[in-house]
Protein backbone atom coordinates (compact mmCIF):
# COMPACT_ATOMS: atom_id res chain seq x y z
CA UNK A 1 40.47 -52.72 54.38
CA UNK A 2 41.24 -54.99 57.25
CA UNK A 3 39.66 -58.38 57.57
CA UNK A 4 39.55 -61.74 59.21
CA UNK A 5 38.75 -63.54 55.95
CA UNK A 6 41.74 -64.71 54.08
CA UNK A 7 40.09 -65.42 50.36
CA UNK A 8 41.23 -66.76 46.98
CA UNK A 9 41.15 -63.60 44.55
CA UNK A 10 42.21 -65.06 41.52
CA UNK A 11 43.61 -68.63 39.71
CA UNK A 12 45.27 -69.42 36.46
CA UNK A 13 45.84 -72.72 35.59
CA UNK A 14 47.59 -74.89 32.55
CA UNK A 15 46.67 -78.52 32.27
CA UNK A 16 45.24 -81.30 30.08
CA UNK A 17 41.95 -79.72 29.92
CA UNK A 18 43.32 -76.83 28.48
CA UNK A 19 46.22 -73.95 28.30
CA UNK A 20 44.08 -71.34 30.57
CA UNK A 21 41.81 -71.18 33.79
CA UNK A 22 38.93 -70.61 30.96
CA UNK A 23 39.61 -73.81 29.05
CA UNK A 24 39.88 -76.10 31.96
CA UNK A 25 36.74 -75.18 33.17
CA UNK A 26 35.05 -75.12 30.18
CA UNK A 27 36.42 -78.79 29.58
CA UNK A 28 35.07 -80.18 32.95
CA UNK A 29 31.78 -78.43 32.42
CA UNK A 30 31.32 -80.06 28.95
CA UNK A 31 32.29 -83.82 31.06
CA UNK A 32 35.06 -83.85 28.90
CA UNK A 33 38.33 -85.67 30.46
CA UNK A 34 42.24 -84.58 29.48
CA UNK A 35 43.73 -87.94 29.25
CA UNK A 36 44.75 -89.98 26.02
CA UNK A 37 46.65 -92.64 25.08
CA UNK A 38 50.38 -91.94 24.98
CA UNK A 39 53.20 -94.92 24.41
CA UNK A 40 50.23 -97.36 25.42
CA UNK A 41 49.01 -95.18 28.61
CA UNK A 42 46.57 -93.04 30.10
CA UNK A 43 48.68 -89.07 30.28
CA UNK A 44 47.09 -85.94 30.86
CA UNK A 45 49.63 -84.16 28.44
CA UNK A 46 49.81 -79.84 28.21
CA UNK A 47 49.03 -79.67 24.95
CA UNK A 48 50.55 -76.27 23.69
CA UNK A 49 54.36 -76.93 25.01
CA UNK A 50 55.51 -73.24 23.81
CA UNK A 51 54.09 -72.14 28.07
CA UNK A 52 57.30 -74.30 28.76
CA UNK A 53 59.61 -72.59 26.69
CA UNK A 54 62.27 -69.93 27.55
CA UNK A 55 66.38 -69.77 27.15
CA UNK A 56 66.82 -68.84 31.01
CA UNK A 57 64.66 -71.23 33.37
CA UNK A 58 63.78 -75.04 33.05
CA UNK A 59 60.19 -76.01 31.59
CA UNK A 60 58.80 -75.82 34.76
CA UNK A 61 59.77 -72.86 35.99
CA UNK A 62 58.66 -71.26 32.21
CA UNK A 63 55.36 -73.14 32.86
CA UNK A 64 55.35 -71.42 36.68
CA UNK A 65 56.17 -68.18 35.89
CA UNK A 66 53.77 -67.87 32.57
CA UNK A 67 50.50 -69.29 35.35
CA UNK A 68 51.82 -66.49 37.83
CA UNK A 69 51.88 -63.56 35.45
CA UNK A 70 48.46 -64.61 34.35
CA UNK A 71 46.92 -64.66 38.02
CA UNK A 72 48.75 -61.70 39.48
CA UNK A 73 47.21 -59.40 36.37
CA UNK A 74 43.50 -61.23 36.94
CA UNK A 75 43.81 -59.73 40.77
CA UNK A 76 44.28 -56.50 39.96
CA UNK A 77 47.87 -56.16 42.35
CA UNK A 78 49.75 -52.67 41.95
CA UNK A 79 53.46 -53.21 41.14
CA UNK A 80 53.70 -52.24 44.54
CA UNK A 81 51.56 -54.42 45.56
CA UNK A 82 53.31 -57.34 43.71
CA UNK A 83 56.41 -56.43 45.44
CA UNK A 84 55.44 -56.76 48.84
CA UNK A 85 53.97 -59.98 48.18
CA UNK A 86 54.88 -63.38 49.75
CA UNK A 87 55.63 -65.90 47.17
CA UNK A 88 55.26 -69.77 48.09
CA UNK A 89 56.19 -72.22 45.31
CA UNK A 90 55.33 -75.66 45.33
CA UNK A 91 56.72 -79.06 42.79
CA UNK A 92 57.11 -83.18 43.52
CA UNK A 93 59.36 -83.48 40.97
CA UNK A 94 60.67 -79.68 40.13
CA UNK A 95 62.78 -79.49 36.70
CA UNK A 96 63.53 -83.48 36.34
CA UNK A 97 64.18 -82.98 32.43
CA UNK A 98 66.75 -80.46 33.07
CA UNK A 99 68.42 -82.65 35.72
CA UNK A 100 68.37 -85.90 33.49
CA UNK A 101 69.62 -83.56 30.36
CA UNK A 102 66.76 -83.54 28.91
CA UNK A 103 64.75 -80.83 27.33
CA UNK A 104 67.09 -79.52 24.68
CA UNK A 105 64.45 -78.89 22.79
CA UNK A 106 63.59 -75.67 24.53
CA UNK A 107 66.60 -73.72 23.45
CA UNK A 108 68.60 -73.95 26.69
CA UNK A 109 71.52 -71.91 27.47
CA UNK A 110 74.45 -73.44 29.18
CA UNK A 111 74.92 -70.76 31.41
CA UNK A 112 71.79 -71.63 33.19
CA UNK A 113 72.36 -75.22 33.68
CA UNK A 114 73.41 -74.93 37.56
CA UNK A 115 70.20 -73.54 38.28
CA UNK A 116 68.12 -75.00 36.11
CA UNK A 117 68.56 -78.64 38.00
CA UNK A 118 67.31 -77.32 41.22
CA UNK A 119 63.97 -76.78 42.65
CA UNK A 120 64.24 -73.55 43.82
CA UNK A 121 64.71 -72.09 40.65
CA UNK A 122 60.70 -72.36 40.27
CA UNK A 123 60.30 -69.65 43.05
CA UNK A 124 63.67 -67.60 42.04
CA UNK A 125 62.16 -67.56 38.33
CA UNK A 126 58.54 -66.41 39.68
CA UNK A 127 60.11 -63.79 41.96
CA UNK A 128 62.71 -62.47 39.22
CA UNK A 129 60.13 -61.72 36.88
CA UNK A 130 57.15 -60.82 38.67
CA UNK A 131 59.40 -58.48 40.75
CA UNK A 132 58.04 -59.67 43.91
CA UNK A 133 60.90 -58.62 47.05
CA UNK A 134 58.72 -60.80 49.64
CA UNK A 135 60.47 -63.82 50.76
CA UNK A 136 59.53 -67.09 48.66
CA UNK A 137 59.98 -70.35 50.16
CA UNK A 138 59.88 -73.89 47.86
CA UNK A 139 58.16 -76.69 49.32
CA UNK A 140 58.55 -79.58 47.93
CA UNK A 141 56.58 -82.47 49.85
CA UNK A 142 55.18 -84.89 47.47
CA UNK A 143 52.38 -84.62 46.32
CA UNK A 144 50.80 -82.50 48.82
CA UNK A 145 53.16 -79.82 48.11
CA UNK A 146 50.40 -77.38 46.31
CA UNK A 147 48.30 -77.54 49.08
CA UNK A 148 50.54 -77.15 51.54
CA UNK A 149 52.40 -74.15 49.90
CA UNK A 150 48.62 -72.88 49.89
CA UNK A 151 48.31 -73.57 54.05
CA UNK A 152 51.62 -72.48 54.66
CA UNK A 153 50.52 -68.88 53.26
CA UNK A 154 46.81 -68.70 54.81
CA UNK A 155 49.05 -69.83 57.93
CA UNK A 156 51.83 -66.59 57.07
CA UNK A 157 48.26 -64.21 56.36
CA UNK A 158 46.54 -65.29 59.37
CA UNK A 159 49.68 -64.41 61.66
CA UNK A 160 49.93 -61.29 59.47
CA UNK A 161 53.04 -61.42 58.43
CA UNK A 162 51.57 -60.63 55.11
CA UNK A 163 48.82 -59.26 53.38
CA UNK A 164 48.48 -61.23 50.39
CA UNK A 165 50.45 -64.06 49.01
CA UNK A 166 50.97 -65.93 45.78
CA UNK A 167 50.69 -69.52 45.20
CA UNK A 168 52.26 -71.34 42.37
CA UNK A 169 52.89 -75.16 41.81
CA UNK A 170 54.11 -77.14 38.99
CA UNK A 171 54.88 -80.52 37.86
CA UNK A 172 55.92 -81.98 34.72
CA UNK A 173 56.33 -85.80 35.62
CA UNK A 174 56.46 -87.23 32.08
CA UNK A 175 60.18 -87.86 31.75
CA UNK A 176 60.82 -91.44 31.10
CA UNK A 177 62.95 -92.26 33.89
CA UNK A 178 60.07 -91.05 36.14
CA UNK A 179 57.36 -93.00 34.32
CA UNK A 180 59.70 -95.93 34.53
CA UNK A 181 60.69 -95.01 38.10
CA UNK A 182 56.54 -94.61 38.93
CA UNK A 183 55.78 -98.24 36.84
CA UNK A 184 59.33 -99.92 39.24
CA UNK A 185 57.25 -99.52 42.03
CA UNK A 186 54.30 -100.51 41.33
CA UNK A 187 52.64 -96.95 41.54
CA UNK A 188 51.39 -96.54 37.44
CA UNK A 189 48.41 -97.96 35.96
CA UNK A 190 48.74 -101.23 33.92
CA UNK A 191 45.63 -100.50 31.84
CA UNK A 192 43.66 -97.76 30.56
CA UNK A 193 40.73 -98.08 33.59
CA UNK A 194 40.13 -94.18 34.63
CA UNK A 195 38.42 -95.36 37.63
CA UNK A 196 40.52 -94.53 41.00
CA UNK A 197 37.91 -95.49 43.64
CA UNK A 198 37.02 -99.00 41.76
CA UNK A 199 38.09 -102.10 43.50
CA UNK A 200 39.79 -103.01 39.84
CA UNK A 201 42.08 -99.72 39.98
CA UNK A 202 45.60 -100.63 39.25
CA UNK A 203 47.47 -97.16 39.55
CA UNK A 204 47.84 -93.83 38.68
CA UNK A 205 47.68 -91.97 35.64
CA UNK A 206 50.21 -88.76 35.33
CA UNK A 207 49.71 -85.45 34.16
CA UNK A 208 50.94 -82.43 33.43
CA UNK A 209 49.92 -78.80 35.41
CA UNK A 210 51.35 -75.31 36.31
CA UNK A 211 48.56 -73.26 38.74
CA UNK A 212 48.91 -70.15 40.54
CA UNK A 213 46.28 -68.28 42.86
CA UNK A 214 46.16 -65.02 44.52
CA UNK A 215 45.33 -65.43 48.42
CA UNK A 216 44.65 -61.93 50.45
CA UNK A 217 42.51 -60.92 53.09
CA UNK A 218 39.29 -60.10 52.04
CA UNK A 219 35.63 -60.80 52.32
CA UNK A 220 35.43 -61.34 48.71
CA UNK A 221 37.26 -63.56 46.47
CA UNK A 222 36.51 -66.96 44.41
CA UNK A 223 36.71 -68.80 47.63
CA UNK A 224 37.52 -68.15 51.23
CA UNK A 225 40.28 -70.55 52.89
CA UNK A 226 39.03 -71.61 56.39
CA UNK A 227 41.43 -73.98 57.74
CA UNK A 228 44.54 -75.86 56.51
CA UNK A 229 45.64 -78.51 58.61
CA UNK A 230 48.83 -81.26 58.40
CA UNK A 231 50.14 -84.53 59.80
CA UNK A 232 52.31 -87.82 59.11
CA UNK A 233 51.59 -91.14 58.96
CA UNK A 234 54.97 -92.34 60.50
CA UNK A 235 54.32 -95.70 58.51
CA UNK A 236 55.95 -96.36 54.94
CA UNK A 237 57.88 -94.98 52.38
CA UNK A 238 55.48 -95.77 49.90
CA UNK A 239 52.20 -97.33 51.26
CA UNK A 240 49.66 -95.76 52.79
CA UNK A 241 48.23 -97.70 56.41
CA UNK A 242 45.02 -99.38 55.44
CA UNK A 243 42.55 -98.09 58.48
CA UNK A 244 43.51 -94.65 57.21
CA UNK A 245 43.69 -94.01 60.74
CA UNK A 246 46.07 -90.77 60.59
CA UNK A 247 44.23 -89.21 57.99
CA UNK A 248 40.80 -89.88 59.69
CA UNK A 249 42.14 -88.08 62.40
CA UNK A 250 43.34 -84.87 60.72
CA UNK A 251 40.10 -85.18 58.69
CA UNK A 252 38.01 -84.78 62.12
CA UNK A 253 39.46 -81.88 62.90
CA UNK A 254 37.17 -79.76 60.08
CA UNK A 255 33.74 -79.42 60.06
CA UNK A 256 31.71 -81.55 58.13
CA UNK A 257 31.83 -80.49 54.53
CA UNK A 258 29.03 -80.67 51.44
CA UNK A 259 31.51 -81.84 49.33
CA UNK A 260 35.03 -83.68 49.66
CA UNK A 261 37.46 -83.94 46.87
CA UNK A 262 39.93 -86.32 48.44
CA UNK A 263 43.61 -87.12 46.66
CA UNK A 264 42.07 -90.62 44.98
CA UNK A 265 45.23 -91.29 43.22
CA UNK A 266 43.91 -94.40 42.04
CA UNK A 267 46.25 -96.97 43.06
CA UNK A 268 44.38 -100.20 45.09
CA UNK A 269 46.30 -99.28 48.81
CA UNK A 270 45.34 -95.30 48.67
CA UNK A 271 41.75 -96.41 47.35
CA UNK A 272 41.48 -98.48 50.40
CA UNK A 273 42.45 -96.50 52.77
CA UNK A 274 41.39 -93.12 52.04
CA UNK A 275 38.05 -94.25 52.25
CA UNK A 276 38.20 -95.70 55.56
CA UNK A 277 39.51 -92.24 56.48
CA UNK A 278 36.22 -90.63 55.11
CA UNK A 279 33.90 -92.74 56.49
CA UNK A 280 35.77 -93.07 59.84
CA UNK A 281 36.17 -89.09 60.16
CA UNK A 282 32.57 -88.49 58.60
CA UNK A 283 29.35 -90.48 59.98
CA UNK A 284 27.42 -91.77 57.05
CA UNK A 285 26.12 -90.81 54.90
CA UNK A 286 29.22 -89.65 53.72
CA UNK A 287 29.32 -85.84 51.78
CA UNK A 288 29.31 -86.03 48.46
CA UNK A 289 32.82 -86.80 46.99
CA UNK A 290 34.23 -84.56 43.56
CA UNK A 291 37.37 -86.38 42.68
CA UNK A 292 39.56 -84.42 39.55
CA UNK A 293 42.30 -86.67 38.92
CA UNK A 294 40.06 -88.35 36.35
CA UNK A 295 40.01 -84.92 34.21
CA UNK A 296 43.16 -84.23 35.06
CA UNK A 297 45.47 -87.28 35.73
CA UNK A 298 47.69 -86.61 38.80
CA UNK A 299 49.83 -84.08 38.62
CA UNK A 300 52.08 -84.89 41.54
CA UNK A 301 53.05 -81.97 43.47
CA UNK A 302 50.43 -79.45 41.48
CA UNK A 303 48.07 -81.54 42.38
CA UNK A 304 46.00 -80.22 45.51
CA UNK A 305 46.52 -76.62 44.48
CA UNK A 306 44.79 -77.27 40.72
CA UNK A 307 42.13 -78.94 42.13
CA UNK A 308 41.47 -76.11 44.46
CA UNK A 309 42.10 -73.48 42.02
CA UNK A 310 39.38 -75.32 39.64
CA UNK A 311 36.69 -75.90 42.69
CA UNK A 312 37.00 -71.85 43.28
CA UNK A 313 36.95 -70.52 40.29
CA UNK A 314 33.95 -72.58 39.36
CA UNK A 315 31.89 -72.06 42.26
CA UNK A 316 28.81 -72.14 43.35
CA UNK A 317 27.82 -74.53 40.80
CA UNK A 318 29.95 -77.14 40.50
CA UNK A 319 30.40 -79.32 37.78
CA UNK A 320 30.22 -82.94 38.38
CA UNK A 321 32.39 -86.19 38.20
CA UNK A 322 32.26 -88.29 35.19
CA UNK A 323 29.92 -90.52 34.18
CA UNK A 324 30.36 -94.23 35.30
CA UNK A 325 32.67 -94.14 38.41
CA UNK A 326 32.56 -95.61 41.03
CA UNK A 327 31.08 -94.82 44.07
CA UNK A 328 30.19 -91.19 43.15
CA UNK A 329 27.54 -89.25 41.27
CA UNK A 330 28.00 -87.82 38.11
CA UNK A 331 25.54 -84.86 38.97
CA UNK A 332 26.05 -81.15 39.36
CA UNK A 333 26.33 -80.11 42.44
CA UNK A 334 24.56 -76.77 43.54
CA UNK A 335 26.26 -75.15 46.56
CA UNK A 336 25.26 -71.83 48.73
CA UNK A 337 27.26 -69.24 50.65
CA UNK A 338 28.50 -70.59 53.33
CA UNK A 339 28.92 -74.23 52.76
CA UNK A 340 32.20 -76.03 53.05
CA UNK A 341 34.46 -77.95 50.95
CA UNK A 342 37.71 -80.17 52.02
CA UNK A 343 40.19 -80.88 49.73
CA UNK A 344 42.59 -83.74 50.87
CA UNK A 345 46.47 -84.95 49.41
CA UNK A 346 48.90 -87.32 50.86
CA UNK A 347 51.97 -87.40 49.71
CA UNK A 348 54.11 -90.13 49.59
CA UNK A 349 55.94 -90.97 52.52
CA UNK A 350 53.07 -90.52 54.49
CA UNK A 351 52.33 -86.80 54.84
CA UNK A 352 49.01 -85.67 54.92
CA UNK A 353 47.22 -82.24 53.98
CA UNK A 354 44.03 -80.77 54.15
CA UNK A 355 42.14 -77.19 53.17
CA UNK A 356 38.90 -75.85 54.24
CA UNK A 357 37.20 -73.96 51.34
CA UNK A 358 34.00 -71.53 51.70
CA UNK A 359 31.84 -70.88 49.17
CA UNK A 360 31.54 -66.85 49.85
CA UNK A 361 28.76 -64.71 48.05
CA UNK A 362 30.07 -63.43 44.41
CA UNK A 363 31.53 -59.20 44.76
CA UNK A 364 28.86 -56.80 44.07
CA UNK A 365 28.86 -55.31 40.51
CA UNK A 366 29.70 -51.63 40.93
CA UNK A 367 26.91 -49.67 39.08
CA UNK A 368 28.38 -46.77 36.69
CA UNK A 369 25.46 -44.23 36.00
CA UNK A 370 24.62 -43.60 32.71
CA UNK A 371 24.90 -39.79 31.89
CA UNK A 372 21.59 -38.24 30.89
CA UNK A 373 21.72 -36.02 27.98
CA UNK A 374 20.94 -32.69 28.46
């Protein structure tokens, strides 16, 4: 069936709230958050390691091809349709452990260790065992890399170049040369504060996360992608400018949403300025914000493609933040077809990111008559 809707069809996701799509959203629902104390820190950990586990790949690409399987079979794809898939992959970091020699404890076999140190290996190892003969691409642009491997293949659909792609991002940033690398510059959290839009926020909190999502054109789905939109701040390495001013103006360029979850990483300069994005972009009052990273901790380059994934699988009735943060509500939020959601990332070195999500009306149960005895 042809259509000019390009809609989310199915998500699988592996975080700290849990090893399936199920889990995690049964863990925000209940208010509960995935972070705990680790070597005297806030981590959102993967609790069952055995998802990264495998003699060919790295962890990652174990962790992104066991969330890919899981999504592609939720969709319903023929093998054929599997095949003629487009693949986009997405990580910050990719397989770190493997590079730093790390990891030994998932049985590794030396005749992998070439590949396993590079980032591409994530797509190779999705493609290889899915079967999927559609070009992949890697993207690997901070941390908006999950949500721009999303936009880059609502951007591939809407040309129709495809007819349905699959989405995958991973991360698995706690290696200790990256935590130290993160705490160097003055990025991680010196307390335990879980807080990222409070004017006492001291830094991020990492976590773990493989996602994958099914996007075709339909009129039916989880969610329907509406826009996806990009730009640079042409500033810093590392900060973020303070007016927000680049972001505001991507931000402007979407309609005004119910609900924003913006990237809120929680360190004071992105705290700052993402909110004088908002509120320059969006006339007060501003929409009602979601933010995730506090159930999830941020997952770096898997970061703007779990929160989407969670937001669309759990629509229309949201879940709501946690209780006691700042400058948001802790409430439910109920939504209807037809309203609009942004989700936001920035990654660092300035590059922005942005999806429009539409809450679309749920696929109509089809009815199986009952057979009347004779």
């Amino acid at each position: 069936m042809s259509s000019s809707a390009i809609s989310i069809t199915a998500a699988e996701t592996v975080c700290s709230l849990g090893g399936s799509l199920s889990e995690c959203l049964a863990s925000w629902r209940a208010g509960k958050t995935g972070l705990a104390e680790h070597d005297g820190m806030l981590q959102g950990r993967i609790a069952d390691r055995s998802v990264l586990k495998g003699r060919r790949y790295g962890a990652v690409s174990n962790l992104a091809v066991r969330v890919a399987r899981a999504a592609v079979e939720r969709s319903g794809w023929t093998a054929e349709e599997t095949k003629t898939a487009w693949l986009f992959a997405a990580s910050s970091r990719g397989n770190a452990d493997e590079l730093l020699g790390h990891n030994d404890w998932r049985r590794p076999s030396a005749r992998f260790r070439a590949s396993n140190t590079i980032h591409s290996e994530i797509a190779a190892a999705v493609s290889i065992e899915l079967g999927i003969r559609g070009p992949w691409q890697m993207l690997s642009s901070g941390c908006s890399a999950g949500l721009d491997a999303l936009g880059m293949a609502w951007t591939a659909l809407r040309a129709g170049l495809c007819q349905r792609a699959l989405v995958v991002a991973a991360d698995l940033p706690l290696v200790p040369e990256l935590i130290e690398a993160f705490r160097a510059t003055r990025l991680l959290a010196t307390d335990s504060l879980n807080d990222p839009l409070s004017p006492t926020t001291t830094g991020l909190h990492l976590g773990e996360a493989g996602v994958a999502l099914t996007l075709e054109l339909s009129e039916t789905g989880l969610a329907e992608v509406t826009r996806y939109a990009a730009n640079s701040d042409a500033y810093d390495s590392l900060a973020i400018p303070e007016d927000g001013a680049s972001l505001a103006e991507l931000l402007s360029t979407f309609p005004r949403p119910v609900i924003i979850c913006p990237h809120a990483t929680g360190t004071p300069n992105h705290s700052k300025s993402e909110m004088h994005a908002l509120r320059t972009a969006f006339v007060n009052p501003l929409p009602s914000i979601l933010l995730l990273k506090p159930f999830t901790g941020h997952t770096l380059g898997a970061n703007g493609l779990l929160d989407t994934a969670l937001i669309a699988s759990a629509l229309p009735n949201l879940p709501g933040n946690l209780p006691g943060l700042t400058g948001v509500s802790p409430d439910v939020v109920d939504l209807h077809v037809g309203d609009e959601i942004l989700k936001i990332t920035s990654g660092m070195g300035g590059h922005n990111a942005a999806i429009g999500l539409k809450v679309v009306a749920p696929p109509v149960p089809i009815e199986i008559p009952i057979p009347v005895p004779p």
